[in-house]
Every structure is written in structure tokens, then in C-alpha cells.
N, C-alpha and C. Protein backbone atom coordinates (compact mmCIF):
# COMPACT_ATOMS: atom_id res chain seq x y z
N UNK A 1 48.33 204.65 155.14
CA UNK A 1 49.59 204.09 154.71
C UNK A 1 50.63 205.19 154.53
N UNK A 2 50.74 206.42 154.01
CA UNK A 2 50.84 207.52 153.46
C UNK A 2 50.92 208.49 154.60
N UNK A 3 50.68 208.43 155.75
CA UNK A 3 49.95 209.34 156.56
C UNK A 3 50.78 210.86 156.34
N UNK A 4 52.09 211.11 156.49
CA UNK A 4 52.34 212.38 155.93
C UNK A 4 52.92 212.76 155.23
N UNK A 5 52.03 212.07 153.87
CA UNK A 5 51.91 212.96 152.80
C UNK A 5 50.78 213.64 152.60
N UNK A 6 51.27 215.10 153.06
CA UNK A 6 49.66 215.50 153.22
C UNK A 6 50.20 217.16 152.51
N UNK A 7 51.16 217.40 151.66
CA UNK A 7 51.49 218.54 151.12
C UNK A 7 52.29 218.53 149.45
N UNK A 8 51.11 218.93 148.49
CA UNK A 8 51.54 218.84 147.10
C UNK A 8 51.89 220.13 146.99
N UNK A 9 53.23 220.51 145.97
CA UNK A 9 53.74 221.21 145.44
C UNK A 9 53.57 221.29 143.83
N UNK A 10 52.66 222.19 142.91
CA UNK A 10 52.72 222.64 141.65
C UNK A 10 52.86 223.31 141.34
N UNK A 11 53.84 223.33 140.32
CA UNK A 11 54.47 224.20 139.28
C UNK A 11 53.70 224.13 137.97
N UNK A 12 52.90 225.22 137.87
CA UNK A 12 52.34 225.07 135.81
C UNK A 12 51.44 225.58 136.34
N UNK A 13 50.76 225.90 134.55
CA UNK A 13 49.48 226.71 134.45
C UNK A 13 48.30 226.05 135.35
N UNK A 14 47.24 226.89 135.73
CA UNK A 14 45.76 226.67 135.86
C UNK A 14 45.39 225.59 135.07
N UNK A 15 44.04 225.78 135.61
CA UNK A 15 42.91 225.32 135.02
C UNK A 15 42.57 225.36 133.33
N UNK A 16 42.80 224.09 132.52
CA UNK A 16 42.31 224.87 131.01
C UNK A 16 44.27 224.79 130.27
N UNK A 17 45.23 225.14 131.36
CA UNK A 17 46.31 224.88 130.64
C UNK A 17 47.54 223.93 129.99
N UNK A 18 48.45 224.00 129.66
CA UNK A 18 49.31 223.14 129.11
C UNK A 18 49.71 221.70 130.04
N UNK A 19 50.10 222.13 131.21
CA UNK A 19 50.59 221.20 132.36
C UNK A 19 49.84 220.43 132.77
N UNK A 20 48.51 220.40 133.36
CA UNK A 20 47.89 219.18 133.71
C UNK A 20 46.36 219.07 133.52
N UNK A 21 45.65 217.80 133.41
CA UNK A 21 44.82 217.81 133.02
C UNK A 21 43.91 217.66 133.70
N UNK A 22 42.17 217.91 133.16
CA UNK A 22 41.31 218.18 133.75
C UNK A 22 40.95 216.93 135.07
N UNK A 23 41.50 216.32 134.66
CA UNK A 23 41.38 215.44 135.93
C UNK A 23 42.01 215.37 137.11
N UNK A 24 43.69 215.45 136.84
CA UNK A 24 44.32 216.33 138.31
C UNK A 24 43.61 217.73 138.82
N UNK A 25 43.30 218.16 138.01
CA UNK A 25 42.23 219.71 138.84
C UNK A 25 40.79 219.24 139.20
N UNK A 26 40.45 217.71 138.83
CA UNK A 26 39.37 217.73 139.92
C UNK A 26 39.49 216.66 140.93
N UNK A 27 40.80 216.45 141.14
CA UNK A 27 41.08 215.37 142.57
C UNK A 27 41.18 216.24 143.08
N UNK A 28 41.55 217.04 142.88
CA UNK A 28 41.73 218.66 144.08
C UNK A 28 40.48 219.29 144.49
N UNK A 29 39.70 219.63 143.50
CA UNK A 29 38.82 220.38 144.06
C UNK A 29 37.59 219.58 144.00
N UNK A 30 37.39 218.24 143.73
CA UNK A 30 35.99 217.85 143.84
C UNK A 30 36.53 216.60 144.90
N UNK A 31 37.26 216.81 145.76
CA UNK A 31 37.94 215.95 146.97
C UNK A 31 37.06 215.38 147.65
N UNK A 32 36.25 216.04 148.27
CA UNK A 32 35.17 215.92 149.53
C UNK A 32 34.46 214.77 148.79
N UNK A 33 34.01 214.72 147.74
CA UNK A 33 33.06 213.48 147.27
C UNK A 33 33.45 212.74 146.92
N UNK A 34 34.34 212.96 146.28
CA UNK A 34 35.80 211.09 146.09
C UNK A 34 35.93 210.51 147.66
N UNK A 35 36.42 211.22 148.52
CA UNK A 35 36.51 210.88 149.82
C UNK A 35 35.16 210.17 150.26
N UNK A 36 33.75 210.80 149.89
CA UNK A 36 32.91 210.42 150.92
C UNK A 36 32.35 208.60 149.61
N UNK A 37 32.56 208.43 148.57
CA UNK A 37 32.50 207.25 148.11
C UNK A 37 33.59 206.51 148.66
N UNK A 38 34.47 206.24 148.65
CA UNK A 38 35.71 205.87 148.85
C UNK A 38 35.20 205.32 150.36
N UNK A 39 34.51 206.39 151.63
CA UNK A 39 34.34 205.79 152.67
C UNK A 39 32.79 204.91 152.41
N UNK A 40 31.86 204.73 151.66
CA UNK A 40 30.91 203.96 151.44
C UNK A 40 30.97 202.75 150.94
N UNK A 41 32.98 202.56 150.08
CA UNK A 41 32.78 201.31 149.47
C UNK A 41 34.08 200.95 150.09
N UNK A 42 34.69 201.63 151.24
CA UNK A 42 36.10 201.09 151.75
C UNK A 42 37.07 201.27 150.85
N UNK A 43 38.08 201.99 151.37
CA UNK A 43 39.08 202.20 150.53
C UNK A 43 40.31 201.23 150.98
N UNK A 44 41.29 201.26 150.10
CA UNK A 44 42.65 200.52 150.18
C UNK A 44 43.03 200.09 151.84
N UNK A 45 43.50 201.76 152.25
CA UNK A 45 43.81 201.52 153.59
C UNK A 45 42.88 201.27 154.82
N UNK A 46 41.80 201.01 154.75
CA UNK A 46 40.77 200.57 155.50
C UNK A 46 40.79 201.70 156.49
N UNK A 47 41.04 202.61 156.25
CA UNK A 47 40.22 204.02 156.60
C UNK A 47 38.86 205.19 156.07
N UNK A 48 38.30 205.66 157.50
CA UNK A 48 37.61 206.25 156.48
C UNK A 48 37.73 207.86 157.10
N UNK A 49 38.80 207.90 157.18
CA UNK A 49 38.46 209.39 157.29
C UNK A 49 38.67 210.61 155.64
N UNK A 50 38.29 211.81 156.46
CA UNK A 50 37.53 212.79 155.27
C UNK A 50 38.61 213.66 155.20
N UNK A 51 39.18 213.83 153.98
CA UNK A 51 39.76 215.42 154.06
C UNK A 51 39.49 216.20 153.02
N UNK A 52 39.94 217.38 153.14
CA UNK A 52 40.11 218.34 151.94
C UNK A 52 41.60 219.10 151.56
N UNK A 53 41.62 219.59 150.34
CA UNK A 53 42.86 220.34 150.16
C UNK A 53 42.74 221.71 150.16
N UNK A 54 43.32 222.22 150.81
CA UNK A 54 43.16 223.73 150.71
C UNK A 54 44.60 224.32 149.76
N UNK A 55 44.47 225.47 149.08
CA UNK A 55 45.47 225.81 148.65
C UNK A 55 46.36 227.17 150.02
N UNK A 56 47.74 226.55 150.26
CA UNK A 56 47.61 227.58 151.57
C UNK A 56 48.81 228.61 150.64
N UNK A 57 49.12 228.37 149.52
CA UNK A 57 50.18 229.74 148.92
C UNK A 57 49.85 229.44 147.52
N UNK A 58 49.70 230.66 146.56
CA UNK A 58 50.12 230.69 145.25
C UNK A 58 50.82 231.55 144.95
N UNK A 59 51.93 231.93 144.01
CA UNK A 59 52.70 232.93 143.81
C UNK A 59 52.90 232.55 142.15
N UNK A 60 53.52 233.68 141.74
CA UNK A 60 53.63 233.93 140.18
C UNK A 60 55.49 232.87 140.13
N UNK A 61 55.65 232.50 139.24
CA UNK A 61 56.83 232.45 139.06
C UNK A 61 57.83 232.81 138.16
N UNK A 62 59.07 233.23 138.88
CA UNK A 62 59.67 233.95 137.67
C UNK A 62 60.13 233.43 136.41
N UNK A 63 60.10 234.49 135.52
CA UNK A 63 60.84 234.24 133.95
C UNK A 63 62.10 233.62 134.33
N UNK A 64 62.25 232.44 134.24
CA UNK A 64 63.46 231.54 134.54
C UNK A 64 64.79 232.04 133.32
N UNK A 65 65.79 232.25 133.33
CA UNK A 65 66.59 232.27 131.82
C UNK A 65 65.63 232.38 130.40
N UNK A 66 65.02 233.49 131.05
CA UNK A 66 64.17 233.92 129.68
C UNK A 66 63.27 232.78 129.28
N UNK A 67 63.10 231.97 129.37
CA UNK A 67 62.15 230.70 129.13
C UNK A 67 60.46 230.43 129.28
N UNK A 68 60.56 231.30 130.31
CA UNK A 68 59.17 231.40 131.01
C UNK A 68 58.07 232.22 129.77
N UNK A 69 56.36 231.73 129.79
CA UNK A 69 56.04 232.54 129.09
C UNK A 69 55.07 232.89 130.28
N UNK A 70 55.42 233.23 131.36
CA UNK A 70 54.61 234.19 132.04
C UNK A 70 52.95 233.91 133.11
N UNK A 71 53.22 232.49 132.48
CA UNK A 71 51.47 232.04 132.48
C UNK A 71 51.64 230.95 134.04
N UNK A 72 52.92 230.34 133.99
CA UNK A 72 52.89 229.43 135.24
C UNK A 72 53.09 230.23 136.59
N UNK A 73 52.32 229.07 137.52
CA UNK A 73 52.42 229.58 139.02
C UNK A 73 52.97 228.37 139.92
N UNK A 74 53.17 228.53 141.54
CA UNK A 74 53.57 227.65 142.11
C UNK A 74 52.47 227.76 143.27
N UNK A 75 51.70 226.53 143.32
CA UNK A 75 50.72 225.85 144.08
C UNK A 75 50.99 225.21 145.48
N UNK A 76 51.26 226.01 146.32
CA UNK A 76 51.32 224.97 148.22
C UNK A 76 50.05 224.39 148.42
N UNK A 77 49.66 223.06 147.98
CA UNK A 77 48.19 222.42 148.52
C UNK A 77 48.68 221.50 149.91
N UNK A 78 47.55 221.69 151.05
CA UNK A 78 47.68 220.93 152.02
C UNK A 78 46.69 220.31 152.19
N UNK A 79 46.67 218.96 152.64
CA UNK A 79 45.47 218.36 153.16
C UNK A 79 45.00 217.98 154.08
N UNK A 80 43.97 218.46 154.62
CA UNK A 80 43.46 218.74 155.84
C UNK A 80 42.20 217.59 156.10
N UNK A 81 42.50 217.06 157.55
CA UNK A 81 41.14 216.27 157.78
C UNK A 81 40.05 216.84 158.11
N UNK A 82 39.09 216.54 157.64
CA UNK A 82 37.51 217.03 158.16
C UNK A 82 36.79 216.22 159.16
């Protein structure tokens, strides 16, 4: 349905921090097995293909107007079919 949306952009801490929670950090990285249930019980769009996200950039980001405490980054995730 979606087909290219296939590139998330995050701003904020890691793993463990203020910005998001342990559950957006494991649609990301525990992908492959959400995907492979999802194709055992049919998903929404009556597809079954497989992907993963790779992270293809991280970078530090700057102290915005002094605001920043140093700890956030900016996340390029893409998702790739398997």
C-alpha cells in the first residue's frame, strides 16, 4: 500500500533514552521476525514479502541555540527487501 515508504528519519537519543521507547527500537531491530509472522498469518496488504532496516547514516547533532544536551543523534534507516 505504502510501497515507497521505505526511509525513516530520527532525531533523539539511543537506546535506553528520553525520545523513544523500547518498542520503536525493536520494530527496527527485531524486523526480520515481525515480518516472518506477519507472512504466516497474512498481513493487511496481502503481501508477503521480507525486509529489513539497515541504518545507512548516523551523525551527532549539533548544539542547536545552546539547547542541545549533547546526547541526540540523527538516524537515516532504509528498508530493504530480503
Amino acid at each position: 500500500k505504502f510501497e515507497g515508504n521505505d526511509t525513516i528519519i530520527y532525531v533523539g537519543e539511543g537506546i535506553g533514552g528520553a525520545n523513544a521507547n523500547k518498542e520503536f527500537f525493536d520494530y527496527f531491530l527485531n524486523n526480520n521476525e515481525n515480518n516472518a509472522d506477519s507472512e504466516r498469518k497474512g498481513n493487511a496488504t496481502g503481501s508477503n514479502d521480507r525486509h529489513k532496516w539497515y541504518i545507512m547514516e548516523a551523525m551527532d547533532v549539533d548544539d542547536v541555540l545552546g539547547g542541545g544536551k549533547g546526547f541526540e543523534m540523527m538516524f537515516v534507516l532504509k528498508k530493504v527487501r530480503i
